[in-house]
C-alpha atoms as a PDB file:
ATOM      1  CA  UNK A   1      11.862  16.735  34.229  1.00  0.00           C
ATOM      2  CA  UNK A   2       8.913  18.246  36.317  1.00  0.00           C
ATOM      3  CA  UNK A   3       5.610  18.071  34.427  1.00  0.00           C
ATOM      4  CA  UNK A   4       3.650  19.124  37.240  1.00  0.00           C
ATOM      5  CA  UNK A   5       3.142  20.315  40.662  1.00  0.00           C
ATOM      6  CA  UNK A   6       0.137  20.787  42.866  1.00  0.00           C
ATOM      7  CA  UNK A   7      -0.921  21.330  46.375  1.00  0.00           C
ATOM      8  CA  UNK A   8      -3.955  21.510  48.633  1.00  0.00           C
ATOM      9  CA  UNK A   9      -4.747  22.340  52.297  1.00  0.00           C
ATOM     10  CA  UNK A  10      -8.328  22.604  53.399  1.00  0.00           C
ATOM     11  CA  UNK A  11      -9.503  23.210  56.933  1.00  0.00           C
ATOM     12  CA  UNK A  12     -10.960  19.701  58.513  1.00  0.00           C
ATOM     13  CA  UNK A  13     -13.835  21.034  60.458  1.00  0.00           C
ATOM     14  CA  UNK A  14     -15.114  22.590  57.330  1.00  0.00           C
ATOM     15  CA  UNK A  15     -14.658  19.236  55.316  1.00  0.00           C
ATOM     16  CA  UNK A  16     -16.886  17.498  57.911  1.00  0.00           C
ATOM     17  CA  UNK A  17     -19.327  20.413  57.797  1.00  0.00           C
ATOM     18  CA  UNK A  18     -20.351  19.753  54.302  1.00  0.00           C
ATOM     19  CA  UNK A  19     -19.810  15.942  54.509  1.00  0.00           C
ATOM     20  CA  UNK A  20     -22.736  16.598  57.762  1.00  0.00           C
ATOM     21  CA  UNK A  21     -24.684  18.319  54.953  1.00  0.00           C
ATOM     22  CA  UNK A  22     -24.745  16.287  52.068  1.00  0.00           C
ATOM     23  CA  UNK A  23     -24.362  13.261  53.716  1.00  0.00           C
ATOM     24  CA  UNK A  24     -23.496  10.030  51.655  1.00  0.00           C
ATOM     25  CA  UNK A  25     -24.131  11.771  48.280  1.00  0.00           C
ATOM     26  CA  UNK A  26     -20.892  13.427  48.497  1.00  0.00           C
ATOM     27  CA  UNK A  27     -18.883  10.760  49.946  1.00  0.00           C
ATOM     28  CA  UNK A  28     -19.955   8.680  47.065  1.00  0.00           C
ATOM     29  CA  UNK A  29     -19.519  11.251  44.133  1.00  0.00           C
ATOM     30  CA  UNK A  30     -15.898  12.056  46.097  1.00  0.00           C
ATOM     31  CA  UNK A  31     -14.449   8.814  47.181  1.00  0.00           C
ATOM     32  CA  UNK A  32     -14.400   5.062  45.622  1.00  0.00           C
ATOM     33  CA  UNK A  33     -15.466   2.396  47.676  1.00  0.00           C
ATOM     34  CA  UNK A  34     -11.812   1.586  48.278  1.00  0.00           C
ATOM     35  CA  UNK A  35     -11.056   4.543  50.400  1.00  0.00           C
ATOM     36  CA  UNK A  36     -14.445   5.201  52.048  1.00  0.00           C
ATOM     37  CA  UNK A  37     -13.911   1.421  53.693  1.00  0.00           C
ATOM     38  CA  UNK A  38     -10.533   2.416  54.853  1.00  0.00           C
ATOM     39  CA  UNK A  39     -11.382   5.923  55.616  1.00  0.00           C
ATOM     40  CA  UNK A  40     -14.568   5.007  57.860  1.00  0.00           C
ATOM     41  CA  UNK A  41     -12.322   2.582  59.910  1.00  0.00           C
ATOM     42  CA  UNK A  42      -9.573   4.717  61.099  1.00  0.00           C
ATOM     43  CA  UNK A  43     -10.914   6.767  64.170  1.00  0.00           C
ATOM     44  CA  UNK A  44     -11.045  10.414  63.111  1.00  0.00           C
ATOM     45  CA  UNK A  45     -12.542   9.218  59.306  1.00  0.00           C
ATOM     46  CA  UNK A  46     -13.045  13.156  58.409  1.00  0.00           C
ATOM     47  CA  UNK A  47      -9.212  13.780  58.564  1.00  0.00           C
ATOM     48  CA  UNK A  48      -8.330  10.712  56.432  1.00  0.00           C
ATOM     49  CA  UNK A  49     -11.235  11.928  53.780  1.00  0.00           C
ATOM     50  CA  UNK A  50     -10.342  14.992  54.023  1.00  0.00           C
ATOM     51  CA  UNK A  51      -6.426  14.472  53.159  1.00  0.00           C
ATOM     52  CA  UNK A  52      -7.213  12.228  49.767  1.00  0.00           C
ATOM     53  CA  UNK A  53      -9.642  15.097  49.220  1.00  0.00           C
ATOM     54  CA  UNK A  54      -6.945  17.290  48.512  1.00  0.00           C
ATOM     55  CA  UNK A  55      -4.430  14.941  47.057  1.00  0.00           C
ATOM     56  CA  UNK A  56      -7.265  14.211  44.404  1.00  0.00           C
ATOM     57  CA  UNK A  57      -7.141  18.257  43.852  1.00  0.00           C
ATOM     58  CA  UNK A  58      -3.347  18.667  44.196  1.00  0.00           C
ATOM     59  CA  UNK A  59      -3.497  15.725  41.557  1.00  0.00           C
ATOM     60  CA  UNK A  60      -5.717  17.779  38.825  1.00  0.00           C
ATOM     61  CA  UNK A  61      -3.541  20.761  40.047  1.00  0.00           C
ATOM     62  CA  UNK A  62      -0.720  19.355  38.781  1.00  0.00           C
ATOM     63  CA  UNK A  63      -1.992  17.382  35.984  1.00  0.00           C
ATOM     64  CA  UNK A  64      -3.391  21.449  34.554  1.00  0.00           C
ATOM     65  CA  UNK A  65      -6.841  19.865  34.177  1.00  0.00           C
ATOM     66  CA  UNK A  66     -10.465  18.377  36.414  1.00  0.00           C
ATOM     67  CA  UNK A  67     -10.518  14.363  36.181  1.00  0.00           C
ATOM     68  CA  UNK A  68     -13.792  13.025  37.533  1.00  0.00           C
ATOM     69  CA  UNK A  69     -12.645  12.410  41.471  1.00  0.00           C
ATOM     70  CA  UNK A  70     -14.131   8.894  41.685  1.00  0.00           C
ATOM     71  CA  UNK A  71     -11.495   8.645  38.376  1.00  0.00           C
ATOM     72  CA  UNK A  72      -8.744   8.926  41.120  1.00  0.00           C
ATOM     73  CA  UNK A  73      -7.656   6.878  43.831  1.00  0.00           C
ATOM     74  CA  UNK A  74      -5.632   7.468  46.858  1.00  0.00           C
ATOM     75  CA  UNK A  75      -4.225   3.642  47.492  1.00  0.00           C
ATOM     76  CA  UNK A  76      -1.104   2.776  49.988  1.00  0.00           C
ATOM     77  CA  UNK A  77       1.596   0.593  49.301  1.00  0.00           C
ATOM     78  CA  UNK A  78       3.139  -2.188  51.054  1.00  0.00           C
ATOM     79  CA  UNK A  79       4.993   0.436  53.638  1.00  0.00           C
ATOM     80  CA  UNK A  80       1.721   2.582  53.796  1.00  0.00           C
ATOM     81  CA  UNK A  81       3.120   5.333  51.637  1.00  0.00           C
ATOM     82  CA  UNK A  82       0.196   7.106  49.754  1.00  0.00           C
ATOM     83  CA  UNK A  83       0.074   6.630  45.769  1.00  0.00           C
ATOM     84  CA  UNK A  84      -2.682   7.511  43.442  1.00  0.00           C
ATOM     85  CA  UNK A  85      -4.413   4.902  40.976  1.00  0.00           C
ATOM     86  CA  UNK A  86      -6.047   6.755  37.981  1.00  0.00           C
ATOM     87  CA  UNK A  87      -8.274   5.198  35.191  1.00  0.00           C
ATOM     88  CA  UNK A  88      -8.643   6.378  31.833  1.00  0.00           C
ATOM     89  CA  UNK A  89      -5.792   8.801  31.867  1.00  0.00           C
ATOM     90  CA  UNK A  90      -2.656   9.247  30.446  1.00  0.00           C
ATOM     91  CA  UNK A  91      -0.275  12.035  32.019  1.00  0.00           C
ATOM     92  CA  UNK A  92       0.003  14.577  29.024  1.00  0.00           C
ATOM     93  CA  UNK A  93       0.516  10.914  26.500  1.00  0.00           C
ATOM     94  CA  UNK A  94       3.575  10.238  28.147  1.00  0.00           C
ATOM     95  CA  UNK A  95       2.988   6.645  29.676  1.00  0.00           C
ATOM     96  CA  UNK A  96       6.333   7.361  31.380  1.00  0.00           C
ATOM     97  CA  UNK A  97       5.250   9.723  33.929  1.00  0.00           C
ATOM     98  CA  UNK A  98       6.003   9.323  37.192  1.00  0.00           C
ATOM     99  CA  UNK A  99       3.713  10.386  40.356  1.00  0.00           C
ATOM    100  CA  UNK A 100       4.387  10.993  43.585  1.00  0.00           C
ATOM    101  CA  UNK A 101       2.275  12.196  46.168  1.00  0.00           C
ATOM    102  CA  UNK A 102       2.467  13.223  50.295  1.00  0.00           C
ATOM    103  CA  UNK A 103      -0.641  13.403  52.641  1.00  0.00           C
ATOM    104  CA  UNK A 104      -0.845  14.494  55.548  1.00  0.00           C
ATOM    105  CA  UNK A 105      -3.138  15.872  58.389  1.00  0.00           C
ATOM    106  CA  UNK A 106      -3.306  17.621  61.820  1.00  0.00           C
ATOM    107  CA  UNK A 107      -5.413  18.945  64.095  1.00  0.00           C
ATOM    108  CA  UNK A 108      -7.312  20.897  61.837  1.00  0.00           C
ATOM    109  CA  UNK A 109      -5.621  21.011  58.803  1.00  0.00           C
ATOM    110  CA  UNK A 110      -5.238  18.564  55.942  1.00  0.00           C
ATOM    111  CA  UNK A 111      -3.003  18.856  53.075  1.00  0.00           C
ATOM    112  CA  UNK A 112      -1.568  17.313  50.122  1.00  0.00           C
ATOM    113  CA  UNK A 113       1.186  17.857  47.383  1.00  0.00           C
ATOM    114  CA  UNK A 114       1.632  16.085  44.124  1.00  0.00           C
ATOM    115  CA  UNK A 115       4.711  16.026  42.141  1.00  0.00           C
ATOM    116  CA  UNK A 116       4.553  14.907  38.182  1.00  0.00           C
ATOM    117  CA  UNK A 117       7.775  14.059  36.261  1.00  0.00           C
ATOM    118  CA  UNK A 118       9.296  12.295  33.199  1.00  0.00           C
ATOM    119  CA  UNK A 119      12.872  10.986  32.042  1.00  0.00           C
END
């Protein structure tokens, strides 16, 4: 059964814009140390920030309510598929929730969906 879905797009260039702006404050009140390594390494860091960005929002989307963002990690698996590590959070109390998630990001456009569902 579907619990939840959410999605997000936001423009890149206006992602870097405010990351130019606020600098390091809002990396570090967005982003766990985790991603901002991996992020920073790839060679166009502001489109891989600005993907978990809004798979962190397409997350709460789903989920019907905010969750601190640092709360919520954007992880890959084995393959490099995208999953989402949260702490201190059960899906609606049902410890059998399942979530899946899809980033992706081009040219100037980054987006994410979220899909929540149970047995």
């Amino acid at each position: 059964m579907i619990k939840g879905l959410g999605v997000e797009i936001i423009e890149v260039p206006r992602f870097k814009l405010a990351v130019e702006r606020w600098g390091r404050r809002l990396l570090t009140r967005l982003f766990t140390v985790g991603e901002l390594e991996y992020c920073m390494a790839q060679r166009r860091s502001e489109d891989h920030l600005a993907a978990r960005y809004c798979a962190k929002l397409s997350y709460m989307k789903a989920l019907g309510r905010f969750v601190p963002f640092k709360n919520i990690e954007v992880t890959r698996d084995e393959v490099g598929r995208p999953s989402l590590k949260v702490s201190g959070l059960k899906v609606s109390g049902d410890d059998k929730a399942k979530v899946s998630i899809t980033m992706s990001h081009d040219g100037e456009i980054a987006i994410a969906e979220t899909l929540i569902t149970t047995e």
